[in-house]
Protein backbone atom coordinates (compact mmCIF):
# COMPACT_ATOMS: atom_id res chain seq x y z
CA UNK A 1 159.16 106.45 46.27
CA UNK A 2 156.20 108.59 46.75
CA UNK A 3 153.84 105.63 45.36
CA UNK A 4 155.55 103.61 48.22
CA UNK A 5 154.55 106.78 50.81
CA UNK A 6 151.10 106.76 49.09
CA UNK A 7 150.31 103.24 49.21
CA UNK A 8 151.96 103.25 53.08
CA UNK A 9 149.52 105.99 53.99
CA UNK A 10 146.78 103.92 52.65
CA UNK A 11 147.73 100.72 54.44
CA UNK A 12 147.66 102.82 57.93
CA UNK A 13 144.45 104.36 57.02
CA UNK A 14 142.79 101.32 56.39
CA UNK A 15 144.00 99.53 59.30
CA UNK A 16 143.06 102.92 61.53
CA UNK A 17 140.08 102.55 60.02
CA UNK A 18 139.43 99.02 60.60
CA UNK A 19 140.28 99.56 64.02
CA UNK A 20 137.73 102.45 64.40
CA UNK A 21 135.07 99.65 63.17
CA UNK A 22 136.22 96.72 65.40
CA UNK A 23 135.64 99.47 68.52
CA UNK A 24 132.49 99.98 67.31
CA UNK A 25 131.35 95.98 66.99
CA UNK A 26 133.01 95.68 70.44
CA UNK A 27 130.67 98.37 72.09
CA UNK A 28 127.91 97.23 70.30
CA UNK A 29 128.58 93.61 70.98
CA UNK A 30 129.19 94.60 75.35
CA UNK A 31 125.67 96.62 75.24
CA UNK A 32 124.18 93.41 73.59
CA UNK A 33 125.30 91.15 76.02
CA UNK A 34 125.07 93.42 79.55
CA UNK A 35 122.37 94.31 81.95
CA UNK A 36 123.34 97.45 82.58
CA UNK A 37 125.01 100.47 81.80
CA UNK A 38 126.89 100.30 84.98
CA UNK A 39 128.33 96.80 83.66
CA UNK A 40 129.22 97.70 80.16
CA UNK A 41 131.03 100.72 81.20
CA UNK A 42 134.26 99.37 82.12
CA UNK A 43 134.71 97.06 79.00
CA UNK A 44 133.40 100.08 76.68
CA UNK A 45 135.94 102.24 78.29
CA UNK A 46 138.69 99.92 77.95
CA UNK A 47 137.35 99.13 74.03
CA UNK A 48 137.69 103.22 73.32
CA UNK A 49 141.25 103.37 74.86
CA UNK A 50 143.32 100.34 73.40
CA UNK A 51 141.98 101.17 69.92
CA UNK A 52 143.15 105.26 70.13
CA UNK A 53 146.04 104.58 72.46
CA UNK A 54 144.51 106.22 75.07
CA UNK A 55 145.83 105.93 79.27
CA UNK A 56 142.77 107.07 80.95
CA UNK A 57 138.96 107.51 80.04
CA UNK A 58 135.95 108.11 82.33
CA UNK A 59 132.36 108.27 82.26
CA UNK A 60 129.93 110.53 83.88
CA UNK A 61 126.10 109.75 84.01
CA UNK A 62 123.60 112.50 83.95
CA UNK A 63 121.31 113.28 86.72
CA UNK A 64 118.83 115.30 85.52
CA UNK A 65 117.24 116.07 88.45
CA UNK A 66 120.03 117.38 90.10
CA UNK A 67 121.49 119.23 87.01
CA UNK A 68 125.22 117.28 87.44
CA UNK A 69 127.23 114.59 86.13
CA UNK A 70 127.84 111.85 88.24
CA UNK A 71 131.40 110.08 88.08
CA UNK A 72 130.49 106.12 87.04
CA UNK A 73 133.42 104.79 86.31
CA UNK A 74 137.03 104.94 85.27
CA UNK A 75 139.83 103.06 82.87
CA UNK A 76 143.59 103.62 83.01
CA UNK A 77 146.52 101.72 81.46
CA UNK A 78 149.11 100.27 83.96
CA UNK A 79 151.60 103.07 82.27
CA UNK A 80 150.20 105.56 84.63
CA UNK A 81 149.18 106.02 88.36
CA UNK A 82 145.54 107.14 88.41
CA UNK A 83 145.05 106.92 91.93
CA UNK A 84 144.90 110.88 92.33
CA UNK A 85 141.71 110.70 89.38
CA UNK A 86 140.38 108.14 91.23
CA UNK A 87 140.25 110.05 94.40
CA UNK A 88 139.07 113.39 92.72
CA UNK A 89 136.40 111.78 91.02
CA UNK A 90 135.08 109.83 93.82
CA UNK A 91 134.91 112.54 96.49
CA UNK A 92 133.85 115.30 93.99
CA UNK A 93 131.23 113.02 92.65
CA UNK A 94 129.52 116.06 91.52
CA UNK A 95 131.70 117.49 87.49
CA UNK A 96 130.75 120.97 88.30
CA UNK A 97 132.71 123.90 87.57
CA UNK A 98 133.66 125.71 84.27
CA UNK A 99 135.47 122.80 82.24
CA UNK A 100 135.65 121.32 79.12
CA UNK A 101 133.19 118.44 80.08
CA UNK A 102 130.49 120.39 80.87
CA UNK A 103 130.91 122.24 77.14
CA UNK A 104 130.26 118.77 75.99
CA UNK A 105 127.02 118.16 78.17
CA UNK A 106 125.67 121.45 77.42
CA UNK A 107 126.24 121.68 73.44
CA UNK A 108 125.63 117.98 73.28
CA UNK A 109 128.83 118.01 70.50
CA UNK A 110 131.97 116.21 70.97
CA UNK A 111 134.93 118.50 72.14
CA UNK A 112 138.92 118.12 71.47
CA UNK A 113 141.30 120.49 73.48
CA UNK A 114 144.59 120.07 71.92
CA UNK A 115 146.35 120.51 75.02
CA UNK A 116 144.98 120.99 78.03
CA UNK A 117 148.76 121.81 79.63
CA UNK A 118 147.67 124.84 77.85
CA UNK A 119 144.03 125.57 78.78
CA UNK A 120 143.70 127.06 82.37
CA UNK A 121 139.61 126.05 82.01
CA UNK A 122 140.67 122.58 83.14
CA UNK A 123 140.33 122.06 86.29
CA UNK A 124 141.95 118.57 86.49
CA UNK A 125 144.68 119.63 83.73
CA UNK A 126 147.85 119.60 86.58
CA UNK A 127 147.04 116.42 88.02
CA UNK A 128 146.56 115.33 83.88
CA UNK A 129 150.20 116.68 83.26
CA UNK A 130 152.03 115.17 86.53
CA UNK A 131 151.19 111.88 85.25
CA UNK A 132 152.16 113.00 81.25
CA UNK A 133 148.52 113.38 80.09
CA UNK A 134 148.22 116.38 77.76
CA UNK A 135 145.84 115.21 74.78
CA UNK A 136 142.07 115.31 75.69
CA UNK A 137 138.90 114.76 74.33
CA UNK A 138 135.03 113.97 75.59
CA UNK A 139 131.68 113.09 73.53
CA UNK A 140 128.38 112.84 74.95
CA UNK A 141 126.16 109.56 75.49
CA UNK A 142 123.03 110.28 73.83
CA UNK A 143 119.76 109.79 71.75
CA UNK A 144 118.24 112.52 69.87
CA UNK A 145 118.33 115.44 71.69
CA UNK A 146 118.47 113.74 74.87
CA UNK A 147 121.84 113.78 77.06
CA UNK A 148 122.59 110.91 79.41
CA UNK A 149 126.07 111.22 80.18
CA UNK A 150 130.02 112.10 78.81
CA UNK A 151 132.53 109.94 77.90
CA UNK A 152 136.14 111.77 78.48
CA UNK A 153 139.54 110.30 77.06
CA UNK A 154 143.12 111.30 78.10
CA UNK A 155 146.03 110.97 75.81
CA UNK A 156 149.85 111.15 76.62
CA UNK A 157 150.43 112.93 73.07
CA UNK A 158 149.35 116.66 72.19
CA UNK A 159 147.13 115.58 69.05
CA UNK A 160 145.19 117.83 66.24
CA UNK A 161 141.51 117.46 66.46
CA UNK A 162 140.96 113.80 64.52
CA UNK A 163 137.59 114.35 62.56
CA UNK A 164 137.52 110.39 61.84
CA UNK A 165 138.04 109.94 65.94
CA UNK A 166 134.84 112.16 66.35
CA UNK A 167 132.95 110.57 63.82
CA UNK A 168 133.56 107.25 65.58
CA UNK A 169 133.41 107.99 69.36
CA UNK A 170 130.10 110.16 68.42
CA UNK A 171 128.50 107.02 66.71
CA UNK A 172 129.63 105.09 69.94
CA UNK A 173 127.89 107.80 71.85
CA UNK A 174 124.97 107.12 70.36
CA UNK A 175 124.84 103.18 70.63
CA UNK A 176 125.43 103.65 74.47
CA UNK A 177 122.38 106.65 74.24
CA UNK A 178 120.35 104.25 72.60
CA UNK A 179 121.30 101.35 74.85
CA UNK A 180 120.13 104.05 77.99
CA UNK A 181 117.17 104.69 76.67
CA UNK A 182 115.67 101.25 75.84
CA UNK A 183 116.87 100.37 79.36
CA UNK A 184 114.78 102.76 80.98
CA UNK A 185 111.93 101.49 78.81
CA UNK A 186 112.21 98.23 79.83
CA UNK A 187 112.46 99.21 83.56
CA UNK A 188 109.12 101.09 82.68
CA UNK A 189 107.46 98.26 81.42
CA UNK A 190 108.61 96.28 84.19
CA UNK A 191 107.23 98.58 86.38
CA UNK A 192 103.73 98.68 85.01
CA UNK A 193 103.33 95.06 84.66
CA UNK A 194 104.31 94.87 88.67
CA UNK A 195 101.53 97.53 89.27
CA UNK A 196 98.84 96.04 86.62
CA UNK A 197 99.45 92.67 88.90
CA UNK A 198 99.28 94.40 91.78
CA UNK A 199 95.93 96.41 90.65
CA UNK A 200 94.36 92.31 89.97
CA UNK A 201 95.27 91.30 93.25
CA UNK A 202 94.00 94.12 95.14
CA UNK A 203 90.88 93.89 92.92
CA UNK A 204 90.37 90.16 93.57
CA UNK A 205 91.14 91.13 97.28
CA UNK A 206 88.18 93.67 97.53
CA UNK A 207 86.08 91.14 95.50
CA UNK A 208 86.66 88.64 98.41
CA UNK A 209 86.13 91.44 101.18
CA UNK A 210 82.59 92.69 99.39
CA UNK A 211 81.53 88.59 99.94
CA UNK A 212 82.55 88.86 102.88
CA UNK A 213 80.77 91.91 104.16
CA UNK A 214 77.72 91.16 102.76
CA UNK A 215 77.89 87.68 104.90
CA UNK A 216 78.88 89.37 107.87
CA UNK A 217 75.72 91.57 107.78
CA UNK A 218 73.67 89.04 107.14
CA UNK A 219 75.15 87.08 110.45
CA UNK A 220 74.94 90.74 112.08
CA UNK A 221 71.24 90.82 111.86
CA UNK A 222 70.12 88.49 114.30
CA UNK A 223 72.68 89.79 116.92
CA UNK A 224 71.11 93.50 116.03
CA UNK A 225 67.37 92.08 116.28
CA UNK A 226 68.66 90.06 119.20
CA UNK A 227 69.75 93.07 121.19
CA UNK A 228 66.66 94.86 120.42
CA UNK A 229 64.40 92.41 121.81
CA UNK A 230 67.01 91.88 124.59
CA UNK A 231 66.69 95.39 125.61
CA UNK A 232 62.91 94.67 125.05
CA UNK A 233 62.95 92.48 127.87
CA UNK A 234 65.47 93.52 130.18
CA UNK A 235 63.23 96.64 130.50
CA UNK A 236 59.75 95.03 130.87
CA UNK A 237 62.19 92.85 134.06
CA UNK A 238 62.80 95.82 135.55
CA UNK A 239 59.48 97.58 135.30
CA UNK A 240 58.13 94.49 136.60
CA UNK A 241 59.67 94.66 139.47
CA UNK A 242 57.46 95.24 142.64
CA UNK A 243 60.28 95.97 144.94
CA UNK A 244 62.21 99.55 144.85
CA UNK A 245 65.18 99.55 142.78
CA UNK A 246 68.75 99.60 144.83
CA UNK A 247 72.01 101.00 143.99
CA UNK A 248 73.27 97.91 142.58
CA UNK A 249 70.01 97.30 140.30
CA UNK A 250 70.32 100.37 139.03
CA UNK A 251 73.77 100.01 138.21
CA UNK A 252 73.33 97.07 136.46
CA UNK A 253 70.32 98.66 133.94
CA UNK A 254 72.55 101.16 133.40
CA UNK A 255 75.72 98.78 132.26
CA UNK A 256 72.53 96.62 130.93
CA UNK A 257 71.99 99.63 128.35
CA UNK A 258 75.29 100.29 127.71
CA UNK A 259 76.37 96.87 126.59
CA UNK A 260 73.02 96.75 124.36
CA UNK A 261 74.16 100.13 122.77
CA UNK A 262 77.95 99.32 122.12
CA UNK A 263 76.56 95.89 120.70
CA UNK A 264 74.54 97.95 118.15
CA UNK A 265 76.70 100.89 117.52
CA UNK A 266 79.51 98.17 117.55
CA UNK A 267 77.36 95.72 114.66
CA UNK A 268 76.74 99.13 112.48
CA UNK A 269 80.65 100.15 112.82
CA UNK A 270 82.00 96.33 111.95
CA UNK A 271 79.64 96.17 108.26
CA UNK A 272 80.79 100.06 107.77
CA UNK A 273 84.49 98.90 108.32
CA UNK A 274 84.74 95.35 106.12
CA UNK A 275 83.21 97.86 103.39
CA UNK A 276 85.95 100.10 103.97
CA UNK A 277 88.66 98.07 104.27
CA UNK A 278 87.32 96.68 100.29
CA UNK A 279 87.22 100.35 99.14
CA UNK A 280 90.70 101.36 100.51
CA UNK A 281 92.04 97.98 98.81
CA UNK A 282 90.90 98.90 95.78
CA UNK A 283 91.53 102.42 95.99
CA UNK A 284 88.12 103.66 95.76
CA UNK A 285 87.70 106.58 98.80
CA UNK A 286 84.26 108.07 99.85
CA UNK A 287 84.31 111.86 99.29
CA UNK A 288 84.49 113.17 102.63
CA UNK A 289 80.64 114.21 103.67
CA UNK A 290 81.93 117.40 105.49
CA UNK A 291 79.83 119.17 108.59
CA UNK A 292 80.86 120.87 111.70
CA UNK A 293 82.23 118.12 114.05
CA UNK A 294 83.83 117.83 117.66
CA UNK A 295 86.70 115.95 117.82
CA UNK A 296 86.04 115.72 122.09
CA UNK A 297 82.63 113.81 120.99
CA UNK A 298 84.17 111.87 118.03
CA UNK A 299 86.48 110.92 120.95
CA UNK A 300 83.78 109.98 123.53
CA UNK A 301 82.09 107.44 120.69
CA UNK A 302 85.64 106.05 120.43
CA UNK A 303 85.93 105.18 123.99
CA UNK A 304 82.69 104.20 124.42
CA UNK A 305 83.07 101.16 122.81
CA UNK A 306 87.01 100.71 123.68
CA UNK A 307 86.26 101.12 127.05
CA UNK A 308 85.54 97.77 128.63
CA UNK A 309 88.62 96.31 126.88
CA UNK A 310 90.53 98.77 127.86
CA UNK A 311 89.91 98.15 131.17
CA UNK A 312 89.78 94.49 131.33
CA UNK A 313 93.34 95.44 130.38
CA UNK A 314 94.04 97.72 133.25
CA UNK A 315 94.58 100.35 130.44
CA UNK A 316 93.85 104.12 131.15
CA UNK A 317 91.65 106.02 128.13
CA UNK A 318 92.72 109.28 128.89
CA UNK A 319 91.96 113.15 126.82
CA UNK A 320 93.87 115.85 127.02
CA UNK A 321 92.77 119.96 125.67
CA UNK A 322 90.17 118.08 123.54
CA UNK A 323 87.09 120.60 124.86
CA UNK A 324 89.27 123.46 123.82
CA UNK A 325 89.57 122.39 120.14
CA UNK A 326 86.73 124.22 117.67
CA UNK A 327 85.10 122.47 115.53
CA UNK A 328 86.02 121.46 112.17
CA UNK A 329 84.57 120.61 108.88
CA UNK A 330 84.70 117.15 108.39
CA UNK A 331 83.22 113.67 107.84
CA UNK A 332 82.53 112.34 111.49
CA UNK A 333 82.21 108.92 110.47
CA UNK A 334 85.66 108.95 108.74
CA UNK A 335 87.26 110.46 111.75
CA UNK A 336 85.17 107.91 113.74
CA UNK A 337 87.33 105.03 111.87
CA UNK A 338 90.42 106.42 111.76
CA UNK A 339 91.07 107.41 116.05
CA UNK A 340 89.28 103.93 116.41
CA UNK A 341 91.86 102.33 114.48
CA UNK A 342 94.49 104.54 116.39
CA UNK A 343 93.34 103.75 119.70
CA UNK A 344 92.28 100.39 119.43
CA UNK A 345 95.88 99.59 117.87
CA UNK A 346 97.35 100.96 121.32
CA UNK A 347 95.76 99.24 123.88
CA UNK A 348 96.87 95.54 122.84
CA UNK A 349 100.35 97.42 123.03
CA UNK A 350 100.50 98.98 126.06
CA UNK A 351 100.95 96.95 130.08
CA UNK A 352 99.30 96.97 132.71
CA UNK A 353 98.46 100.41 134.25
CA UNK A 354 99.70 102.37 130.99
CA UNK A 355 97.58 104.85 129.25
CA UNK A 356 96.45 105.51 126.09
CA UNK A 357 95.78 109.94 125.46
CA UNK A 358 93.95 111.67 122.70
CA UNK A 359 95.45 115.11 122.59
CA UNK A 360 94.30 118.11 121.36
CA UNK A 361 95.83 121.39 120.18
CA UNK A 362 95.25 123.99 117.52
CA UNK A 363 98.05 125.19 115.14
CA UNK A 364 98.64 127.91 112.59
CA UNK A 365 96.61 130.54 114.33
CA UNK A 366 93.84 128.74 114.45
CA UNK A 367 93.81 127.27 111.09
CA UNK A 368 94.46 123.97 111.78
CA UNK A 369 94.41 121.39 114.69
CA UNK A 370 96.49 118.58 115.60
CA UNK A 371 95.02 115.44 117.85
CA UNK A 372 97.70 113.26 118.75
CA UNK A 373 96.93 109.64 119.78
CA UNK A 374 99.64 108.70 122.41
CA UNK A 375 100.54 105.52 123.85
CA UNK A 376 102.90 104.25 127.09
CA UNK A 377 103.28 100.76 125.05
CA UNK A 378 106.10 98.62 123.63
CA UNK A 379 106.89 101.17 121.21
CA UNK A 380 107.86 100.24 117.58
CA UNK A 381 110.73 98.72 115.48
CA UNK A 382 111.97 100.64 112.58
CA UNK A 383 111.03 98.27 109.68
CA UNK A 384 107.60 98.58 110.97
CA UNK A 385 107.53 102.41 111.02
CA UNK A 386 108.48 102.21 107.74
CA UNK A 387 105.62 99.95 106.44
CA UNK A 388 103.03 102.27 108.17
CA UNK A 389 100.51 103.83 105.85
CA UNK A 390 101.00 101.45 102.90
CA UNK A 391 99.46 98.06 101.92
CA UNK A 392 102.87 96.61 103.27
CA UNK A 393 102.14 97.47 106.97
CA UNK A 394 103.02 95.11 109.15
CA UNK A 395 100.72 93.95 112.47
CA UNK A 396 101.88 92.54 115.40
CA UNK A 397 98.75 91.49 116.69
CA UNK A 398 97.35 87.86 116.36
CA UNK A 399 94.97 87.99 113.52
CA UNK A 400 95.99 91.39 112.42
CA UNK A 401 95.90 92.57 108.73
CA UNK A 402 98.10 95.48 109.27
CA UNK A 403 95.82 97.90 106.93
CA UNK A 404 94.54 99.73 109.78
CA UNK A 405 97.08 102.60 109.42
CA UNK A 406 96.51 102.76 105.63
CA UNK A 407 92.95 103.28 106.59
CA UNK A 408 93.88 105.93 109.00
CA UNK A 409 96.07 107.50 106.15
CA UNK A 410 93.08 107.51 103.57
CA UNK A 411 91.12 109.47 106.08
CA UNK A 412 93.52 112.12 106.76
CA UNK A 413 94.57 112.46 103.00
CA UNK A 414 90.65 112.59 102.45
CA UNK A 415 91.16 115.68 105.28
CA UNK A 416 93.69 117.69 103.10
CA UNK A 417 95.42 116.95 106.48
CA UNK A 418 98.82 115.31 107.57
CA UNK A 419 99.81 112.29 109.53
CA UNK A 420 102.86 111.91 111.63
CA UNK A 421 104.55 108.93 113.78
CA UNK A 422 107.21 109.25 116.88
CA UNK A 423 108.35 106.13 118.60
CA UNK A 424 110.91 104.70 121.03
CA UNK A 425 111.16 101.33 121.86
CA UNK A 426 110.15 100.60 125.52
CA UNK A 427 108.44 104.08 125.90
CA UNK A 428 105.70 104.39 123.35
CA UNK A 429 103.98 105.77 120.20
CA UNK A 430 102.21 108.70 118.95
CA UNK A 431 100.84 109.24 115.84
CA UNK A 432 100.09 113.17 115.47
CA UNK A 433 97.25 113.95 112.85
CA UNK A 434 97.00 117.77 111.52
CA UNK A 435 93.23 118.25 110.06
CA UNK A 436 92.28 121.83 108.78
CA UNK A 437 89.19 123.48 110.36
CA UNK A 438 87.79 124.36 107.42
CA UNK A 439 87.22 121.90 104.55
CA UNK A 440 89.93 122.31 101.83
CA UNK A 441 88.86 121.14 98.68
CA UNK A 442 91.31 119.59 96.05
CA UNK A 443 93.93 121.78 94.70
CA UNK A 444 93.69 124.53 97.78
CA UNK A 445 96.63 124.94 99.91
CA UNK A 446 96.36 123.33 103.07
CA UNK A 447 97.96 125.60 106.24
């Protein structure tokens, strides 16, 4: 009789056993085959259960930034109703309080509570026992020393701590760590071949744009030479002439000169800008060359070339609290680029008698000032808010590349400064830029 009680014990054991070891294949086999973690859970859950004659197991995902666990996903045998674990878990989201789970996170060991009828820790433990769950036990998902989730299982039988249970669900734990963390490698990988690809193109792009700026100043130099000798002879006309110079003749030296100059100061700005445009691609940014500057004249170079379309356009160039500003450290030609961009954006965007206003203010007692470019236009849609500043940005304009803002963005980051964008559809757009006075150099606090 006893070898018949022996030899029985034996034949359970090593079908328990077996059974441990086919619900460790099946895990391992369901991380082989799935994507994600997210997608193995529910057959990994279900695997765990049917082999321990478990009714309900969960799983909780570690955010480490946050400091929680996460509810994932749940498991339950048709013997129960888990609808009341379901809810809890879903609009908690957050495991937080003092409970056994969280023992399990923070030790990193697997935990078994014996009863948790018994243990007033448990937060869950009466909605456990109205649907005749009393046996409970959780292990941790991890690799090494690194935590990325629990696993908790629920029990309808009040069970001694099973050492060869632990042994198995912490091996389990581990396959799903290690299944985590080579995930999250791969993702990594993924990640910097996208941005080594991305780094080629942009590279190849710049390439392109260098050709092309050094062909557009060579076609720039007979326009430059041609408006010199232009001005040349527009002046010897008007010396020439014998009879006394009228109101209209002397209007029309005067627009004479200022076409010439915008001409010129326009050829200089267009090679500056293609080399730009190259540099920002690539991610290469002149160091700012910093020296005391006035926004109101930065401003006045602006519109001096904008002008004329701006009007052909029946737009208004308007300034607001500009003279009051002080002046600032910073790299004129930079700032040059970046309201030009700004303003010369707007004006395509805004009807007929609309305005386009530089505004001017100073902030943080005088440590700062913010010039705000402000627009009556069209206003714009949210998608292409949202692809301002980056290499994504989307233009609207015929022709355009849509880099202009990221342009705008070097400049100010170049600043220490901040950039800012309100619109509304059918009223208009401002873009608010905060620059420091002073020059902050890398690492300092800006105000």
């Amino acid at each position: 009789m006893d070898q018949f009680i022996t030899l029985t014990q034996a034949l359970a054991q090593a079908k328990r056993a077996e059974s441990y070891l086919m619900a460790q294949y099946t895990v391992t086999q369901v991380l082989a085959e799935s994507a994600t973690l997210e997608e193995a859970t529910p057959t990994i859950l279900r695997g765990i259960s049917e082999v321990l004659g478990l009714q309900l197991s969960m799983f909780w995902r570690l955010d480490e930034q946050a400091g929680v666990l996460r509810f994932v996903d749940l498991w339950h045998s048709q013997k129960i109703d888990a609808s009341e674990f379901i809810e809890d878990s879903r609009d908690q989201n957050l495991h937080q309080g003092t409970e056994l789970i969280e023992r399990v996170w923070k030790t990193g060991k697997p935990f078994w509570a014996r009863d948790i009828g018994a243990d007033t820790g448990f937060r869950r433990a009466p909605m456990a026992v109205r649907v005749g769950l009393r046996g409970w036990f959780a292990f941790p998902v991890r690799k090494g020393e690194r935590i990325y989730g629990v696993i908790e299982c629920y029990s309808p039988e009040i069970y001694e701590p099973d050492h060869e249970v632990l042994h198995m669900v912490t091996d389990i734990g581990i396959k799903v760590g290690q299944f985590v963390e080579r995930k999250e490698t791969e993702a990594e990988l993924r990640q910097v071949e996208v941005r080594v690809q991305e780094e080629a193109r942009l590279a190849e792009v710049a390439r392109v744009l260098r050709d092309i700026a050094h062909d557009i100043k060579n076609m720039l130099m007979p326009v430059v030479s041609g408006a010199y000798l232009l001005e040349e002879e527009l002046n010897e006309s008007f010396d020439r002439s014998t009879q006394p110079m009228a109101g209209a003749a002397t209007r029309n030296r005067e627009l004479t000169k200022e076409l010439i100059t915008m001409i010129l100061n326009g050829s200089r700005r267009i090679q500056e800008r293609v080399g730009e445009f190259a540099n920002s691609i690539k991610g290469h940014k002149r160091s700012p060359q910093f020296a005391p500057c006035h926004i109101a004249e930065v401003v006045a170079s602006v519109y001096a070339i904008l002008h004329i379309p701006a009007r052909e356009r029946g737009v208004a160039l308007c300034v607001d609290g500009l003279d009051a500003l002080p002046a600032i450290q910073a790299d004129e030609s930079q700032l040059f680029n970046a309201l030009y961009n700004l303003v010369n954006n707007a004006i395509p965007e805004v009807p007929q008698g609309g305005s386009v206003t530089v505004k001017g203010r100073t902030e943080h007692e005088g440590q700062s000032i913010m010039v705000s470019v402000i627009d009556t236009g069209k206003g714009m849609p949210l998608e292409v808010q949202q692809s301002l500043f980056t290499y994504q940005a989307i233009s609207r304009k015929s022709g355009g590349t849509g880099l202009g803002t990221k342009i705008v963005k070097d400049v100010v980051d170049a600043h220490r400064g901040g950039i800012t964008v309100e619109s509304e559809p059918g009223v208009g757009t401002s873009f608010h830029l905060t620059l420091p006075v002073e020059a902050v150099k890398p690492g300092d606090q800006t105000p």
